[in-house]
Protein backbone atom coordinates (compact mmCIF):
# COMPACT_ATOMS: atom_id res chain seq x y z
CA UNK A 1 4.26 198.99 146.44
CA UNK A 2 3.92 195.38 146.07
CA UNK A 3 1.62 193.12 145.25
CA UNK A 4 2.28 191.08 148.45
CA UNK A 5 2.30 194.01 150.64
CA UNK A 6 -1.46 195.44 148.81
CA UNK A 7 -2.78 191.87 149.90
CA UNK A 8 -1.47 192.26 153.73
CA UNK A 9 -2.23 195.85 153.90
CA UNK A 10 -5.92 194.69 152.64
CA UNK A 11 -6.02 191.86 154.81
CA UNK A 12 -4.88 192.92 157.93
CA UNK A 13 -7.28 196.31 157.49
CA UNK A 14 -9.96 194.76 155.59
CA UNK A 15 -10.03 197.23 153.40
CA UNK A 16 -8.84 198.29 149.83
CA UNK A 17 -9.02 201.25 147.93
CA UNK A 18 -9.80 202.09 144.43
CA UNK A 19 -6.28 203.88 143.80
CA UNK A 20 -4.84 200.11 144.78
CA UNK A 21 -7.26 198.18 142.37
CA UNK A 22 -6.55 201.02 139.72
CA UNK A 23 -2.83 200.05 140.45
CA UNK A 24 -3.54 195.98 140.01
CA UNK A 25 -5.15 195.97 136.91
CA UNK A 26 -2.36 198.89 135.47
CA UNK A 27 0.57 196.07 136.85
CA UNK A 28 -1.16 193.04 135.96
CA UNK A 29 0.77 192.31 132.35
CA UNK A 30 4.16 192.45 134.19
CA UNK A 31 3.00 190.00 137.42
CA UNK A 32 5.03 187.01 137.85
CA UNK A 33 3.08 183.66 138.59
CA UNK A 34 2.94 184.24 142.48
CA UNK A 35 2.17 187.90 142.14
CA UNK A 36 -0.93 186.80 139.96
CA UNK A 37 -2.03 184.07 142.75
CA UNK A 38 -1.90 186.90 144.71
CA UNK A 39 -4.10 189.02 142.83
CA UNK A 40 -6.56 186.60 142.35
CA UNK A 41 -6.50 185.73 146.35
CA UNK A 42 -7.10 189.39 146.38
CA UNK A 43 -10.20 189.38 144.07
CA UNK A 44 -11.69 186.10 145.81
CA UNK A 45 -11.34 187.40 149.48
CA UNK A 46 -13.37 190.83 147.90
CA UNK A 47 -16.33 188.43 146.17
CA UNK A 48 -16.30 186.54 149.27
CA UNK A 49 -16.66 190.41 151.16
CA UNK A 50 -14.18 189.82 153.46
CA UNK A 51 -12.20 192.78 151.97
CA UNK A 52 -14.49 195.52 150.83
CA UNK A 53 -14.00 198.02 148.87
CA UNK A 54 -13.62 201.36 150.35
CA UNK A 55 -11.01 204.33 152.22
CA UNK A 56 -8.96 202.90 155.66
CA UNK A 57 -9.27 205.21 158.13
CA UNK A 58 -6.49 205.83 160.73
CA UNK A 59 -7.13 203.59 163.28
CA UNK A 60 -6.29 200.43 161.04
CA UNK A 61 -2.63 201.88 160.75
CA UNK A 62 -2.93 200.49 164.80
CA UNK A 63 -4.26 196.89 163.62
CA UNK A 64 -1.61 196.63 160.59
CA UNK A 65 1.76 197.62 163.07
CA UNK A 66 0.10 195.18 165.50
CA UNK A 67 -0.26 192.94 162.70
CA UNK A 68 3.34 193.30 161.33
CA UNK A 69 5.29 193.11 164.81
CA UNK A 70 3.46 189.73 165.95
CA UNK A 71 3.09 187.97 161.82
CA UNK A 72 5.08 189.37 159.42
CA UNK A 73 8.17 190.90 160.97
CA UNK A 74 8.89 187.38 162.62
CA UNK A 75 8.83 185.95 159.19
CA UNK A 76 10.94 188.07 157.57
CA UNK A 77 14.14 190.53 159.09
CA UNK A 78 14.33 189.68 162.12
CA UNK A 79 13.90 185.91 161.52
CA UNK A 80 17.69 185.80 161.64
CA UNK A 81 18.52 187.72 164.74
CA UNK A 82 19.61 186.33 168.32
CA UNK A 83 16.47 186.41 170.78
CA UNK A 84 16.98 188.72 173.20
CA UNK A 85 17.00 187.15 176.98
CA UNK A 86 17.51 189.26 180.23
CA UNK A 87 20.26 187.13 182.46
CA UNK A 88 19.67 186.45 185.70
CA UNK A 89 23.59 186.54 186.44
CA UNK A 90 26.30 188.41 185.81
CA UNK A 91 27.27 188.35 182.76
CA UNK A 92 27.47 184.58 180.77
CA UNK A 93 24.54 182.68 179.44
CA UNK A 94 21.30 183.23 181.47
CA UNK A 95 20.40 179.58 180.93
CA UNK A 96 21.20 176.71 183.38
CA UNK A 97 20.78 173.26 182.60
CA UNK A 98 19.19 171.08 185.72
């Protein structure tokens, strides 16, 4: 577990559990400068209650792989692959310039 993934797991369910804040404060010595932005992001968005403090159920898994096929996933390993596009010939590039 990451920091960054804690704060999009927490974001995208709204939720965070004890075990994860337990985990923060245990990491926090070894954070590096981003991963303590983070953390404090973290802490604001619970003061400000839009994370609260609490179990996810299952049906936030649903949200979060919603979440990371249309956000994050575009943003990170698949940034670099060739888009996909269904030709309308045979063969050659399915694009035709007018």
């Amino acid at each position: 577990m990451t920091v960054g993934e804690l704060f999009l797991e927490s974001l995208s369910s709204g939720v965070i559990t004890p075990g994860e804040l337990n985990w923060i404060t245990a990491q926090q010595p070894r954070f590096s400068r981003v991963e303590e932005a983070t953390a404090l992001r973290l802490g604001r968005l619970l003061d400000q209650g839009d994370i609260q403090l609490g179990c996810r159920l299952p049906a936030a898994k649903t949200r979060h792989d919603a979440v990371r096929e249309q956000w994050i996933e575009p943003l990170g390993r698949r940034r670099h692959r060739r888009p996909e596009h269904s030709g309308a010939g045979t063969g050659g590039s399915s694009f035709t310039i007018a």
